[in-house]
PDBML (XML) file of the C-alpha atoms, coordinates in Angstrom:
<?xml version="1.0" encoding="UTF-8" ?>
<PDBx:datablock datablockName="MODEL"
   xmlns:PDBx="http://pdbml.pdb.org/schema/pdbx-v50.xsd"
   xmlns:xsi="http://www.w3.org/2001/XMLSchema-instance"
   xsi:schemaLocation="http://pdbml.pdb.org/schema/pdbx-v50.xsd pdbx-v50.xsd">
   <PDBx:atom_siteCategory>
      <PDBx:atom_site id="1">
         <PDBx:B_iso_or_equiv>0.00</PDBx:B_iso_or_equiv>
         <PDBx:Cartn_x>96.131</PDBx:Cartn_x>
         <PDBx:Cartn_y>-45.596</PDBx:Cartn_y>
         <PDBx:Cartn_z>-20.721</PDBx:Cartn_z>
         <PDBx:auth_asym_id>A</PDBx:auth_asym_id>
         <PDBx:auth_atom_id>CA</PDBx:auth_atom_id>
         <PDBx:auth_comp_id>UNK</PDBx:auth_comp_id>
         <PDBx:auth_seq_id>1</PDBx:auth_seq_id>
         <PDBx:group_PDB>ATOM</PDBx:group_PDB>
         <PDBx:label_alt_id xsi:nil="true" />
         <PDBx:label_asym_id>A</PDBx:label_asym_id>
         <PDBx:label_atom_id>CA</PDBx:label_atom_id>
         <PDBx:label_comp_id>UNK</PDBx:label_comp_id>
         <PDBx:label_entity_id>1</PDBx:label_entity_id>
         <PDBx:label_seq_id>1</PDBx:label_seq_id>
         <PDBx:occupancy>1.00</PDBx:occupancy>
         <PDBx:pdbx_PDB_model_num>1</PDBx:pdbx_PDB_model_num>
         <PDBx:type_symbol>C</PDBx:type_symbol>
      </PDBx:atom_site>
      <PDBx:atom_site id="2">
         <PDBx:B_iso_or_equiv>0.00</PDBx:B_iso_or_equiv>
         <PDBx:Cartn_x>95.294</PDBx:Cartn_x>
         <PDBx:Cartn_y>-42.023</PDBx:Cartn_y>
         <PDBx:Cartn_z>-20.338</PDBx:Cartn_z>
         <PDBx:auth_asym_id>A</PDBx:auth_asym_id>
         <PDBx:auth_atom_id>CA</PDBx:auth_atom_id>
         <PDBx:auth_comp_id>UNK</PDBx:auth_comp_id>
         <PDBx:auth_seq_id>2</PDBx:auth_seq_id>
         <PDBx:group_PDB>ATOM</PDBx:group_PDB>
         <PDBx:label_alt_id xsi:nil="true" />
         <PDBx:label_asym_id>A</PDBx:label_asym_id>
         <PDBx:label_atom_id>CA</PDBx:label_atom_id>
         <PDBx:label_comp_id>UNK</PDBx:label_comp_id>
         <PDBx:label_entity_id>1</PDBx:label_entity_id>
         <PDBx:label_seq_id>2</PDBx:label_seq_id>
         <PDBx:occupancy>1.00</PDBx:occupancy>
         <PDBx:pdbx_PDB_model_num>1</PDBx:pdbx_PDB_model_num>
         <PDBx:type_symbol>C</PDBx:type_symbol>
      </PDBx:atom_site>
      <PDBx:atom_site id="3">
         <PDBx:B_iso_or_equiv>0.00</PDBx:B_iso_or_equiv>
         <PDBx:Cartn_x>93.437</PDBx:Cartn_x>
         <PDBx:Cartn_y>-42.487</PDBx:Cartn_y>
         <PDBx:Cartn_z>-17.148</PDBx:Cartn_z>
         <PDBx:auth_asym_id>A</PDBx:auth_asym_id>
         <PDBx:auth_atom_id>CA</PDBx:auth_atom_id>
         <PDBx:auth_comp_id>UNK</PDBx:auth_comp_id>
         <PDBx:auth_seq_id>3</PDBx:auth_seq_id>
         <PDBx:group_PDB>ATOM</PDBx:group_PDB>
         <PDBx:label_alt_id xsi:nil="true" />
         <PDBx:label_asym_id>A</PDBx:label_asym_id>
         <PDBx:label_atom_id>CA</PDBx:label_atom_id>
         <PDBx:label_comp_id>UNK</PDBx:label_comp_id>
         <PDBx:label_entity_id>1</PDBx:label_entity_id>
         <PDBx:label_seq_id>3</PDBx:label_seq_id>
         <PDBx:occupancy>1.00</PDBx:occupancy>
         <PDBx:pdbx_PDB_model_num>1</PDBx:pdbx_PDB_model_num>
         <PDBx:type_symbol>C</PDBx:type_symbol>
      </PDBx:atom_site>
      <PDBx:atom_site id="4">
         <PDBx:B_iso_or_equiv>0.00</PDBx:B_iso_or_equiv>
         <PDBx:Cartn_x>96.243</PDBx:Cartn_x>
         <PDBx:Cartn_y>-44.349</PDBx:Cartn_y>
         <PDBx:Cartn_z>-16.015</PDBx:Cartn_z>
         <PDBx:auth_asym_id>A</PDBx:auth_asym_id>
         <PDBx:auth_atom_id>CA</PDBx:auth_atom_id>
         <PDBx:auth_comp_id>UNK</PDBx:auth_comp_id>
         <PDBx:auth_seq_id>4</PDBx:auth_seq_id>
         <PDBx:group_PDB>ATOM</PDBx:group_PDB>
         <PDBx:label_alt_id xsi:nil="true" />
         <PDBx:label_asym_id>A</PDBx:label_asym_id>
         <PDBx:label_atom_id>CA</PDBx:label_atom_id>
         <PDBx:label_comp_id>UNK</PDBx:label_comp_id>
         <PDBx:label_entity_id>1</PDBx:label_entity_id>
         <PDBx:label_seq_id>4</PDBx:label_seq_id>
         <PDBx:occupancy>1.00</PDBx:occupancy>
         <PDBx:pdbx_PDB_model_num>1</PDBx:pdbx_PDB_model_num>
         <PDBx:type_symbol>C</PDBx:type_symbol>
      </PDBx:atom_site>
      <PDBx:atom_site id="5">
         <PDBx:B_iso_or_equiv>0.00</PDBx:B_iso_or_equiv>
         <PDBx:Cartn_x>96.803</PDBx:Cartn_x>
         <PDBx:Cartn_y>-42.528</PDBx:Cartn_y>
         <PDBx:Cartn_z>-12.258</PDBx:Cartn_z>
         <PDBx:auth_asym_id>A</PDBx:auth_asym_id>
         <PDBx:auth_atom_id>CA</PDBx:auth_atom_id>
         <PDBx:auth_comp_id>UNK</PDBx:auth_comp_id>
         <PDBx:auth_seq_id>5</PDBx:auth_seq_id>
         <PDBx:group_PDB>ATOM</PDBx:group_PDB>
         <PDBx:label_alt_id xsi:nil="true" />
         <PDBx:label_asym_id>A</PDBx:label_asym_id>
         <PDBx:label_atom_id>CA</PDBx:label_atom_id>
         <PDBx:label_comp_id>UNK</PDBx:label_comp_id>
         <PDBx:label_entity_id>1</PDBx:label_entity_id>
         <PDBx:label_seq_id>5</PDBx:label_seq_id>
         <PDBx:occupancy>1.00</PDBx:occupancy>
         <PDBx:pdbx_PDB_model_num>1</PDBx:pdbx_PDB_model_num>
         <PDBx:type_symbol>C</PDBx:type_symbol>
      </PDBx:atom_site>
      <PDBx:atom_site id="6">
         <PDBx:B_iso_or_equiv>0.00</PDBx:B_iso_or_equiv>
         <PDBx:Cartn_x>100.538</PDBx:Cartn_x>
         <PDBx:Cartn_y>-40.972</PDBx:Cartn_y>
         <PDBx:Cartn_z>-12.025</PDBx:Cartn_z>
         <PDBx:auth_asym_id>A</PDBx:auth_asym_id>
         <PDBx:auth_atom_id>CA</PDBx:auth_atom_id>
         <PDBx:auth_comp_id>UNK</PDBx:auth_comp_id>
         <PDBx:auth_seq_id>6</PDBx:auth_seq_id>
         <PDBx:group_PDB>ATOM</PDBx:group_PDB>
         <PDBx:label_alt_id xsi:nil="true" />
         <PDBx:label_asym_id>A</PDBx:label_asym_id>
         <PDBx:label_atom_id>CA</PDBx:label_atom_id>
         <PDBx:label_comp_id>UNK</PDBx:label_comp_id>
         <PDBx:label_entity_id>1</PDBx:label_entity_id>
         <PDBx:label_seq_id>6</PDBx:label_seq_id>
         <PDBx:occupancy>1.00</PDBx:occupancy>
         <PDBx:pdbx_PDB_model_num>1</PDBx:pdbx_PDB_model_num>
         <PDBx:type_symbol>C</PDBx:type_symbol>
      </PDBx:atom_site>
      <PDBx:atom_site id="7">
         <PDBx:B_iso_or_equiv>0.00</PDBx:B_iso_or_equiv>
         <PDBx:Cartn_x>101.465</PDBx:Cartn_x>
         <PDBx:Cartn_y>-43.544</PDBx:Cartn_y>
         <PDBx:Cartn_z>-9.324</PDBx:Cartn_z>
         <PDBx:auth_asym_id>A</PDBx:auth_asym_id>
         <PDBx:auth_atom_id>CA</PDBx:auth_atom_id>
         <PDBx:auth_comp_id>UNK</PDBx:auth_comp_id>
         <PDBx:auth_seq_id>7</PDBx:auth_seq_id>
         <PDBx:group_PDB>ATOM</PDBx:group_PDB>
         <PDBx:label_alt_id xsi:nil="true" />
         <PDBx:label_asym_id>A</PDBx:label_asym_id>
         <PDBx:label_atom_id>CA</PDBx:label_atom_id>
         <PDBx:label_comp_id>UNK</PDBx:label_comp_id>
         <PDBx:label_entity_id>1</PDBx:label_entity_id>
         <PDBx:label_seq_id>7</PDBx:label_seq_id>
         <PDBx:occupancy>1.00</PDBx:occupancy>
         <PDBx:pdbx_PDB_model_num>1</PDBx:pdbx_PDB_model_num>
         <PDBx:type_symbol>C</PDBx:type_symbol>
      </PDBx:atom_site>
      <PDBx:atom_site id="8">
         <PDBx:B_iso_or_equiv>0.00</PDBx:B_iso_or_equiv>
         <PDBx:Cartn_x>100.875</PDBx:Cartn_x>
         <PDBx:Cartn_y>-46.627</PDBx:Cartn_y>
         <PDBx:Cartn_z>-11.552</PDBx:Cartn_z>
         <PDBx:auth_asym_id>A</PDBx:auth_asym_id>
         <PDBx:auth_atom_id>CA</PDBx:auth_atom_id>
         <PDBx:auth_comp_id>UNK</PDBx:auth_comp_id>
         <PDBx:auth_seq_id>8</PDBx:auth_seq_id>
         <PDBx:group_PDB>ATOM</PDBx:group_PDB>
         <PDBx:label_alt_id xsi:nil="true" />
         <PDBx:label_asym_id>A</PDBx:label_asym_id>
         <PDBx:label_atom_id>CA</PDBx:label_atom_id>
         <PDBx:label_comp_id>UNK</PDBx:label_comp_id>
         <PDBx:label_entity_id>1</PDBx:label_entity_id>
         <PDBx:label_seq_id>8</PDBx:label_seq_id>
         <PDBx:occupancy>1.00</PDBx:occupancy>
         <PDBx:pdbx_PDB_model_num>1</PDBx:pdbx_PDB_model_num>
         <PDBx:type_symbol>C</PDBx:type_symbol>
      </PDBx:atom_site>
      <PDBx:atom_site id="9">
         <PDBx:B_iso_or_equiv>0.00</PDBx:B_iso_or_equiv>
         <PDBx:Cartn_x>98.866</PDBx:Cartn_x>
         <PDBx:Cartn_y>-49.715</PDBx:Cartn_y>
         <PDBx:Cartn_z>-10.310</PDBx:Cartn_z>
         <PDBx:auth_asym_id>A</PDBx:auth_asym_id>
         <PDBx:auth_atom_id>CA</PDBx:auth_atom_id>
         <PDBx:auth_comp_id>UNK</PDBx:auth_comp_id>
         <PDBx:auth_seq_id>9</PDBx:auth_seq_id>
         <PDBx:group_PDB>ATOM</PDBx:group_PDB>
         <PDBx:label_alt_id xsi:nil="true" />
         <PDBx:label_asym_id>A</PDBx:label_asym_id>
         <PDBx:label_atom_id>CA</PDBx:label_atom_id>
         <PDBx:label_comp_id>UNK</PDBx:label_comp_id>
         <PDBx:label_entity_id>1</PDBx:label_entity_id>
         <PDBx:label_seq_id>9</PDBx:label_seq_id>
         <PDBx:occupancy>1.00</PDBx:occupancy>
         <PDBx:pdbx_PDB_model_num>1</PDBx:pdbx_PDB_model_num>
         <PDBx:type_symbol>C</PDBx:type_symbol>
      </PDBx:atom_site>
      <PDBx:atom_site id="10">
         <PDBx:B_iso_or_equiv>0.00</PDBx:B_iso_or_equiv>
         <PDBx:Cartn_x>99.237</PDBx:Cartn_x>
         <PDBx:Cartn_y>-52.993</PDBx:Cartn_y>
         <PDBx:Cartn_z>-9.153</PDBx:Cartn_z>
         <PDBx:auth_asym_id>A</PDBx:auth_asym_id>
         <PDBx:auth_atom_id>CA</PDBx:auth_atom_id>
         <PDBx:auth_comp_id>UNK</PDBx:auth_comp_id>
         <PDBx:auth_seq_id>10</PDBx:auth_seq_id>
         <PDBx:group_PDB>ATOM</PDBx:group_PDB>
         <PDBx:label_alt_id xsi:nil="true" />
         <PDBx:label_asym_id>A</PDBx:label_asym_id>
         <PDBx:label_atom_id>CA</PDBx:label_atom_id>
         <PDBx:label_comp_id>UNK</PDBx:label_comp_id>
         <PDBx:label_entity_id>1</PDBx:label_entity_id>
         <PDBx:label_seq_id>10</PDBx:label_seq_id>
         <PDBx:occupancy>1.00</PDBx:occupancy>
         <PDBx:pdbx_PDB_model_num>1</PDBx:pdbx_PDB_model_num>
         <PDBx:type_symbol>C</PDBx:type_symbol>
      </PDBx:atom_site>
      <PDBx:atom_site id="11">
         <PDBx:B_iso_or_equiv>0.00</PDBx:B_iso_or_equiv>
         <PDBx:Cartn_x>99.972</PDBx:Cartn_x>
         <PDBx:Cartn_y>-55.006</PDBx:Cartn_y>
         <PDBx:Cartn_z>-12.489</PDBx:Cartn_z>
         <PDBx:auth_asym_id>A</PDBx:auth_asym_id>
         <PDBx:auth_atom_id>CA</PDBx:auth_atom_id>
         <PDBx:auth_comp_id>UNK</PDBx:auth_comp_id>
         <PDBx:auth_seq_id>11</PDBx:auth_seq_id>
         <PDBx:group_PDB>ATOM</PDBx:group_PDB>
         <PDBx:label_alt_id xsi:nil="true" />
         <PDBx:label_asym_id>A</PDBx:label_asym_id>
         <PDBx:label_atom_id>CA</PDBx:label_atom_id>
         <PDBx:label_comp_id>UNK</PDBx:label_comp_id>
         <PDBx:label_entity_id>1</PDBx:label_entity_id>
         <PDBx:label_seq_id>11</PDBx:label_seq_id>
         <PDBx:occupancy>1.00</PDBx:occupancy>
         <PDBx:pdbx_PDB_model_num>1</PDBx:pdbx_PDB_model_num>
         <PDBx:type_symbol>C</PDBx:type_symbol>
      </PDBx:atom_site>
      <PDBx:atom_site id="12">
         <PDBx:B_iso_or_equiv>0.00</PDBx:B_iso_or_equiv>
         <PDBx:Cartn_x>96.955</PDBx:Cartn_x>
         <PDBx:Cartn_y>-57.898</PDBx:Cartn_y>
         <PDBx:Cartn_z>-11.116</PDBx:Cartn_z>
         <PDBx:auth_asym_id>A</PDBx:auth_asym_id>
         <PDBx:auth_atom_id>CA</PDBx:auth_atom_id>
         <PDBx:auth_comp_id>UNK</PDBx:auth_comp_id>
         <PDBx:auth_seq_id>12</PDBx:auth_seq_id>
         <PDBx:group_PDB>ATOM</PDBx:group_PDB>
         <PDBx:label_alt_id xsi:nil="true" />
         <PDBx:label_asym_id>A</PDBx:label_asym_id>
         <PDBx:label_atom_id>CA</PDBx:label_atom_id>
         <PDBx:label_comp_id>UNK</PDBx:label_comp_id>
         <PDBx:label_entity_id>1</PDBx:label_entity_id>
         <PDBx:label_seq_id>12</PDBx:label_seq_id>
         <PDBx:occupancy>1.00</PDBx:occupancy>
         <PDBx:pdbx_PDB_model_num>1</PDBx:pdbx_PDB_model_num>
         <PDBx:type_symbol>C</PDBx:type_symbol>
      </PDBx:atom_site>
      <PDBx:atom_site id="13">
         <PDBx:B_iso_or_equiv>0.00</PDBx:B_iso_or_equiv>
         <PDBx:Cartn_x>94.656</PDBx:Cartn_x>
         <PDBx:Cartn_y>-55.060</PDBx:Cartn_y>
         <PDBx:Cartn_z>-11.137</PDBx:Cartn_z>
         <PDBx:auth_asym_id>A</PDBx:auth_asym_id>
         <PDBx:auth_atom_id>CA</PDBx:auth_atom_id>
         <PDBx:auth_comp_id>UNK</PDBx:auth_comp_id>
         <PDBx:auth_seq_id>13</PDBx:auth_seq_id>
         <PDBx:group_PDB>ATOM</PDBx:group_PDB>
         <PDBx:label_alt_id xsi:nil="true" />
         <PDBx:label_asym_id>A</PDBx:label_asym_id>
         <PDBx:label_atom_id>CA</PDBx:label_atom_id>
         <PDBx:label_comp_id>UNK</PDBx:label_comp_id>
         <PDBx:label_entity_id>1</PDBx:label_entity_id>
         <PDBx:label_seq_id>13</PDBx:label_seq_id>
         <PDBx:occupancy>1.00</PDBx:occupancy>
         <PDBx:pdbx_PDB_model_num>1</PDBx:pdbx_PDB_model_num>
         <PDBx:type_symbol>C</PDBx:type_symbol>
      </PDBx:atom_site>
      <PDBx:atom_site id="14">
         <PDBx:B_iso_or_equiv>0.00</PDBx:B_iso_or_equiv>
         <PDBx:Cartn_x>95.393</PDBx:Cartn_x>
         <PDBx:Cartn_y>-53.840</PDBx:Cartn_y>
         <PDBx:Cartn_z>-14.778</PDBx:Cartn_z>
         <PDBx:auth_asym_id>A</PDBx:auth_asym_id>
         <PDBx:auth_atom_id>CA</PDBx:auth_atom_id>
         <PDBx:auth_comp_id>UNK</PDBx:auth_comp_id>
         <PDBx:auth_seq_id>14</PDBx:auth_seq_id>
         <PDBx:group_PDB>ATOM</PDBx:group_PDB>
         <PDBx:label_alt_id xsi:nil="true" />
         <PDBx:label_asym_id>A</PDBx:label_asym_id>
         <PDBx:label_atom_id>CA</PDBx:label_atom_id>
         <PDBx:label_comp_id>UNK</PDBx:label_comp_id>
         <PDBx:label_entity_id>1</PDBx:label_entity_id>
         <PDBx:label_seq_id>14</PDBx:label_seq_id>
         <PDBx:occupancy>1.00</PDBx:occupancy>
         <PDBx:pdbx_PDB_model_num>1</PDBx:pdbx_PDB_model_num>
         <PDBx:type_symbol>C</PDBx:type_symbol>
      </PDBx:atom_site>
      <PDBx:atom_site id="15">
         <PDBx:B_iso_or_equiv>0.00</PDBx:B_iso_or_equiv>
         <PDBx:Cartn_x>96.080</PDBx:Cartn_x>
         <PDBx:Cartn_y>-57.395</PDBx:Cartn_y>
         <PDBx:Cartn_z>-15.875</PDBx:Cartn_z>
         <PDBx:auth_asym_id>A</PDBx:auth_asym_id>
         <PDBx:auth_atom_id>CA</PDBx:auth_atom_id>
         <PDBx:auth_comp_id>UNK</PDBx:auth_comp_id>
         <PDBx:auth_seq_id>15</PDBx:auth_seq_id>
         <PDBx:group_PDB>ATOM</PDBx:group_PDB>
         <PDBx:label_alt_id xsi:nil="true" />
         <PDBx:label_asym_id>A</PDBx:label_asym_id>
         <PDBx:label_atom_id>CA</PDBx:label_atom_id>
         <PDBx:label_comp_id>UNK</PDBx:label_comp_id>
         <PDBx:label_entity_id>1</PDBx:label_entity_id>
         <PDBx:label_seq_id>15</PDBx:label_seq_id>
         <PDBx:occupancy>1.00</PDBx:occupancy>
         <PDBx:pdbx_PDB_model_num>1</PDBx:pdbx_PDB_model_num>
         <PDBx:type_symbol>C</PDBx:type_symbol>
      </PDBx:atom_site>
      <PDBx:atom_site id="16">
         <PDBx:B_iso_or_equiv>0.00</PDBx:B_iso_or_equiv>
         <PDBx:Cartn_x>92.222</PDBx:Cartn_x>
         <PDBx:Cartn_y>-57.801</PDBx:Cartn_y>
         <PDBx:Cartn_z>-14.780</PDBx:Cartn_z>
         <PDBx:auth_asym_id>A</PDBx:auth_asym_id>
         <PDBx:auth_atom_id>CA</PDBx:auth_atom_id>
         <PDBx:auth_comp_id>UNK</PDBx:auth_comp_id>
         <PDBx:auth_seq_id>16</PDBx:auth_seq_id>
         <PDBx:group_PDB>ATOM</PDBx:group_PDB>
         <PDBx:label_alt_id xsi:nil="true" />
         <PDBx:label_asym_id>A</PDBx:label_asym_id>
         <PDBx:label_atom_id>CA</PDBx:label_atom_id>
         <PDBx:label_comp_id>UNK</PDBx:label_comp_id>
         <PDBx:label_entity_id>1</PDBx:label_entity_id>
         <PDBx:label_seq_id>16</PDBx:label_seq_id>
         <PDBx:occupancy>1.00</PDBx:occupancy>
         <PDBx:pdbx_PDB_model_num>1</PDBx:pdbx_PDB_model_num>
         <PDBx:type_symbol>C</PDBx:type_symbol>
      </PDBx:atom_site>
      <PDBx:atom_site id="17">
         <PDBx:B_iso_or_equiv>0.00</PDBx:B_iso_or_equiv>
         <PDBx:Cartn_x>91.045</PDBx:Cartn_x>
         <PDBx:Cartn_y>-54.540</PDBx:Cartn_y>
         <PDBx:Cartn_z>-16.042</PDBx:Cartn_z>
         <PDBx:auth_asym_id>A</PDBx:auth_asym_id>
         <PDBx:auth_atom_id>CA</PDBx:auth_atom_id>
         <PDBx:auth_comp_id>UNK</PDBx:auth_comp_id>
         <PDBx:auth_seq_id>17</PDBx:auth_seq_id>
         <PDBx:group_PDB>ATOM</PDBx:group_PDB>
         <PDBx:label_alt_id xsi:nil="true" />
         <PDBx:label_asym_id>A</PDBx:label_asym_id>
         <PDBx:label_atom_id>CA</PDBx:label_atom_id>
         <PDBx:label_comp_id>UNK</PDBx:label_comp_id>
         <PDBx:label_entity_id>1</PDBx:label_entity_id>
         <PDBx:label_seq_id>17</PDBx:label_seq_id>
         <PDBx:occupancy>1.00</PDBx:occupancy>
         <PDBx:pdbx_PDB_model_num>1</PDBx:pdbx_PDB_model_num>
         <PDBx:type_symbol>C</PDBx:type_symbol>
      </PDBx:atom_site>
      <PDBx:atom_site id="18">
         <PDBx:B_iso_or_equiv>0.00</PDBx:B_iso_or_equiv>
         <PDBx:Cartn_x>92.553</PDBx:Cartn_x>
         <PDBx:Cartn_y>-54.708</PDBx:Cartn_y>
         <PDBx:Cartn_z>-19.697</PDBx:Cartn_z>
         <PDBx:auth_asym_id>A</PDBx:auth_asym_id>
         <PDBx:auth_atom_id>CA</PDBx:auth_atom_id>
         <PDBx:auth_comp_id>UNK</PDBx:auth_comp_id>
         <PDBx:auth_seq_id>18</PDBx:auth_seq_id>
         <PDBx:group_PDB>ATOM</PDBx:group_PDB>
         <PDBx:label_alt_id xsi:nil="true" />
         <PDBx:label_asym_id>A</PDBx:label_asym_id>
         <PDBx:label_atom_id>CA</PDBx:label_atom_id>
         <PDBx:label_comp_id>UNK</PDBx:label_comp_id>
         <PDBx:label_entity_id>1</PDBx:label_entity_id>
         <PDBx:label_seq_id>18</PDBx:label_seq_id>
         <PDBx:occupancy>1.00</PDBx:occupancy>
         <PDBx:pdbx_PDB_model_num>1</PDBx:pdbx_PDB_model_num>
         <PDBx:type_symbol>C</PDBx:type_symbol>
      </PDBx:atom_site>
      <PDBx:atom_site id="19">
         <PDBx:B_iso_or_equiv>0.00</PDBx:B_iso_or_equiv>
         <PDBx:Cartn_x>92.227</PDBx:Cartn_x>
         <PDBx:Cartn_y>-58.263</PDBx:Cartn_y>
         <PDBx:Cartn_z>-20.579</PDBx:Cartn_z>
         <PDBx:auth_asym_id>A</PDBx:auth_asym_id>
         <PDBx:auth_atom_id>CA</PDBx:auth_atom_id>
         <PDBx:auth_comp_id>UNK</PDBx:auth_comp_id>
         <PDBx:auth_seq_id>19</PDBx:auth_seq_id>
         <PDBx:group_PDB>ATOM</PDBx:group_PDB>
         <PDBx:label_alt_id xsi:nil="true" />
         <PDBx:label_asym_id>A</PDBx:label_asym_id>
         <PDBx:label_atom_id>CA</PDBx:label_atom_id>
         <PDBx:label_comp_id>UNK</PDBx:label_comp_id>
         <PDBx:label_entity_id>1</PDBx:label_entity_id>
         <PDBx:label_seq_id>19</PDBx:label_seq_id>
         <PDBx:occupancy>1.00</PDBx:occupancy>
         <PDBx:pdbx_PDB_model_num>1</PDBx:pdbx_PDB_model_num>
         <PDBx:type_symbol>C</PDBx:type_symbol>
      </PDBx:atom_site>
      <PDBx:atom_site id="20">
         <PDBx:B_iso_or_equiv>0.00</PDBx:B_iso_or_equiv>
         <PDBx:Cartn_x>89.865</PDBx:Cartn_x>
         <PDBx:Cartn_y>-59.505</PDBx:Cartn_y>
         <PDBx:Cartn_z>-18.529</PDBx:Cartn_z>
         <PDBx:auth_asym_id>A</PDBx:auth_asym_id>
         <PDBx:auth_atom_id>CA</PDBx:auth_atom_id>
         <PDBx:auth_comp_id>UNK</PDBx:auth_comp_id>
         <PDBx:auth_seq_id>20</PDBx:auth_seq_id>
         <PDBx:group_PDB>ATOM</PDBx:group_PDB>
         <PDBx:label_alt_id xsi:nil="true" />
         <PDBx:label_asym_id>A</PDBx:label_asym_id>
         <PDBx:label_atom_id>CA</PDBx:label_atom_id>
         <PDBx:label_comp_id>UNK</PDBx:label_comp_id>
         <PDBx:label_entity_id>1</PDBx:label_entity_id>
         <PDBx:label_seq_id>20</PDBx:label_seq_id>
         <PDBx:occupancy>1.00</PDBx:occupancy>
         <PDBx:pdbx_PDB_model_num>1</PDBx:pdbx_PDB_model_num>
         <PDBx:type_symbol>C</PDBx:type_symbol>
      </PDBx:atom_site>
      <PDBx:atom_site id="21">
         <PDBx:B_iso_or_equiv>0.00</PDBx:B_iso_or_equiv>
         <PDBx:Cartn_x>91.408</PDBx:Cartn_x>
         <PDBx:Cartn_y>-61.599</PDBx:Cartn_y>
         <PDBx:Cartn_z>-16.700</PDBx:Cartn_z>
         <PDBx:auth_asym_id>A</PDBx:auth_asym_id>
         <PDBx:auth_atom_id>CA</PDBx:auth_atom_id>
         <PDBx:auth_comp_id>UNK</PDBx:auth_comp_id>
         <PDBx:auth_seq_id>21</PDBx:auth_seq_id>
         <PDBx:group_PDB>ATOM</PDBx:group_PDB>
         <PDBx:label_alt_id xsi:nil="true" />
         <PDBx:label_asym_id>A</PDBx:label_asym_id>
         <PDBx:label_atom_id>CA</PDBx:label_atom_id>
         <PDBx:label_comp_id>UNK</PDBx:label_comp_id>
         <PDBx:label_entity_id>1</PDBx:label_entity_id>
         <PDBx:label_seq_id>21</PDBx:label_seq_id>
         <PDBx:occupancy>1.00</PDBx:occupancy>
         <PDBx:pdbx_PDB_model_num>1</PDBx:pdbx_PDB_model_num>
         <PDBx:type_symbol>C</PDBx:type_symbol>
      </PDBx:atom_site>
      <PDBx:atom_site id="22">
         <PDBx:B_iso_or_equiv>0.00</PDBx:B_iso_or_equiv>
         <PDBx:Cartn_x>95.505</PDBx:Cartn_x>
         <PDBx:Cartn_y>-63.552</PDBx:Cartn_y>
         <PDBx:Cartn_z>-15.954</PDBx:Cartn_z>
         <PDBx:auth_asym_id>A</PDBx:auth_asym_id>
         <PDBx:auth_atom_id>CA</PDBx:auth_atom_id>
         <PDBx:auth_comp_id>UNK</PDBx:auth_comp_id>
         <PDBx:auth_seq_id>22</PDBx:auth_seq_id>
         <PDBx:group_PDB>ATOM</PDBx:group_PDB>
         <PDBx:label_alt_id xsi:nil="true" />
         <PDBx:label_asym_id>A</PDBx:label_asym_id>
         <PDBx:label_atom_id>CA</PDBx:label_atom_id>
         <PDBx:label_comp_id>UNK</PDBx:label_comp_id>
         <PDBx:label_entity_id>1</PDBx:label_entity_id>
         <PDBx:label_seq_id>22</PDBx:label_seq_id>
         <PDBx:occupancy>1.00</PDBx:occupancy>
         <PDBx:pdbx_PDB_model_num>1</PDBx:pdbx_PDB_model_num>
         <PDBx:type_symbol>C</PDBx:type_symbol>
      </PDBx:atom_site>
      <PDBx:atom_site id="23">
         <PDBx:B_iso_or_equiv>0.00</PDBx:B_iso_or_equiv>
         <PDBx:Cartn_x>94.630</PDBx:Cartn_x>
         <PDBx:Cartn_y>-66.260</PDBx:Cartn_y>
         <PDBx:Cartn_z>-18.213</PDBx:Cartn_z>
         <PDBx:auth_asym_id>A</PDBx:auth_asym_id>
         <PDBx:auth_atom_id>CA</PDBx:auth_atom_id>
         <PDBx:auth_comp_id>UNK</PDBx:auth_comp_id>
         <PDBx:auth_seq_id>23</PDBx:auth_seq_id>
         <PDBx:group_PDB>ATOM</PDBx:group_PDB>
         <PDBx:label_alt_id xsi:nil="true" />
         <PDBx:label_asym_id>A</PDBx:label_asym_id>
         <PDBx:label_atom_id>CA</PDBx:label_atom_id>
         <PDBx:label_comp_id>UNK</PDBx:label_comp_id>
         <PDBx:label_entity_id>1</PDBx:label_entity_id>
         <PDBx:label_seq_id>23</PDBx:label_seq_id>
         <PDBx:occupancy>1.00</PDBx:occupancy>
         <PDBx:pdbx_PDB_model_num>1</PDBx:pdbx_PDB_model_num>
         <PDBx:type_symbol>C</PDBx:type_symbol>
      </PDBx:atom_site>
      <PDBx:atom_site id="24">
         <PDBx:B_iso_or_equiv>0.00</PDBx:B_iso_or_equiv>
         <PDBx:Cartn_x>93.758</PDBx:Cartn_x>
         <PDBx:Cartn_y>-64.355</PDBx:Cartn_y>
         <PDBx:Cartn_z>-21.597</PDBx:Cartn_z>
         <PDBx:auth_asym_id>A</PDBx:auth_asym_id>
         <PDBx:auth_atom_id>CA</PDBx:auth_atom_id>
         <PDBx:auth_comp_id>UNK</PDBx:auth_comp_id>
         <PDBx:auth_seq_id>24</PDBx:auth_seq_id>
         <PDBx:group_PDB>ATOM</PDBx:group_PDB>
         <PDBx:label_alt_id xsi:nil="true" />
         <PDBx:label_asym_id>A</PDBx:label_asym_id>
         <PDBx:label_atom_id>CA</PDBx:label_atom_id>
         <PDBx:label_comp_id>UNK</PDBx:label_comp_id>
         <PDBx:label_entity_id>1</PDBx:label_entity_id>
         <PDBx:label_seq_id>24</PDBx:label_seq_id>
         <PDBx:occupancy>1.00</PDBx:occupancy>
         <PDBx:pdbx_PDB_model_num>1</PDBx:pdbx_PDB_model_num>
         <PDBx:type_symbol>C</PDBx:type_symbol>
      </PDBx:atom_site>
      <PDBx:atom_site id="25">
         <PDBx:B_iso_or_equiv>0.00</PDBx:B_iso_or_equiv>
         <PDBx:Cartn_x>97.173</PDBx:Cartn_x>
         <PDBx:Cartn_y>-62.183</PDBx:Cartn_y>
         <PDBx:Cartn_z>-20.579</PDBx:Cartn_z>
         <PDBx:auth_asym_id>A</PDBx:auth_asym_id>
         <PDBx:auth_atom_id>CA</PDBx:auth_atom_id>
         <PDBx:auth_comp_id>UNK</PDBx:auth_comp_id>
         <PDBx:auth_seq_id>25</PDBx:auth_seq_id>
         <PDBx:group_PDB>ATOM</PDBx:group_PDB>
         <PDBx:label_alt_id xsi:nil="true" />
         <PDBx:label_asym_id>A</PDBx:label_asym_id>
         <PDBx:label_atom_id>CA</PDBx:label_atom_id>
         <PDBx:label_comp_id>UNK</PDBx:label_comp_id>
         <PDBx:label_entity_id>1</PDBx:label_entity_id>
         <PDBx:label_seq_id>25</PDBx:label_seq_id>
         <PDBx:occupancy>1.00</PDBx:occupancy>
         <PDBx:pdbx_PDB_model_num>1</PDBx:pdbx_PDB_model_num>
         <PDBx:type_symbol>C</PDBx:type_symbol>
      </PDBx:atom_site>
   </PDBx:atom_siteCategory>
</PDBx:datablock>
């Protein structure tokens, strides 16, 4: 995740942004 910002994020908002959504995680 090189875009990643140095202070993280919320996991539900990555969860949601890599896979698409909770249930395909």
């Amino acid at each position: 995740n090189p875009d990643m910002p140095r202070v993280g994020m919320a996991r539900a908002d990555y969860v949601i942004r890599k896979f698409g959504g909770e249930e395909r995680a």
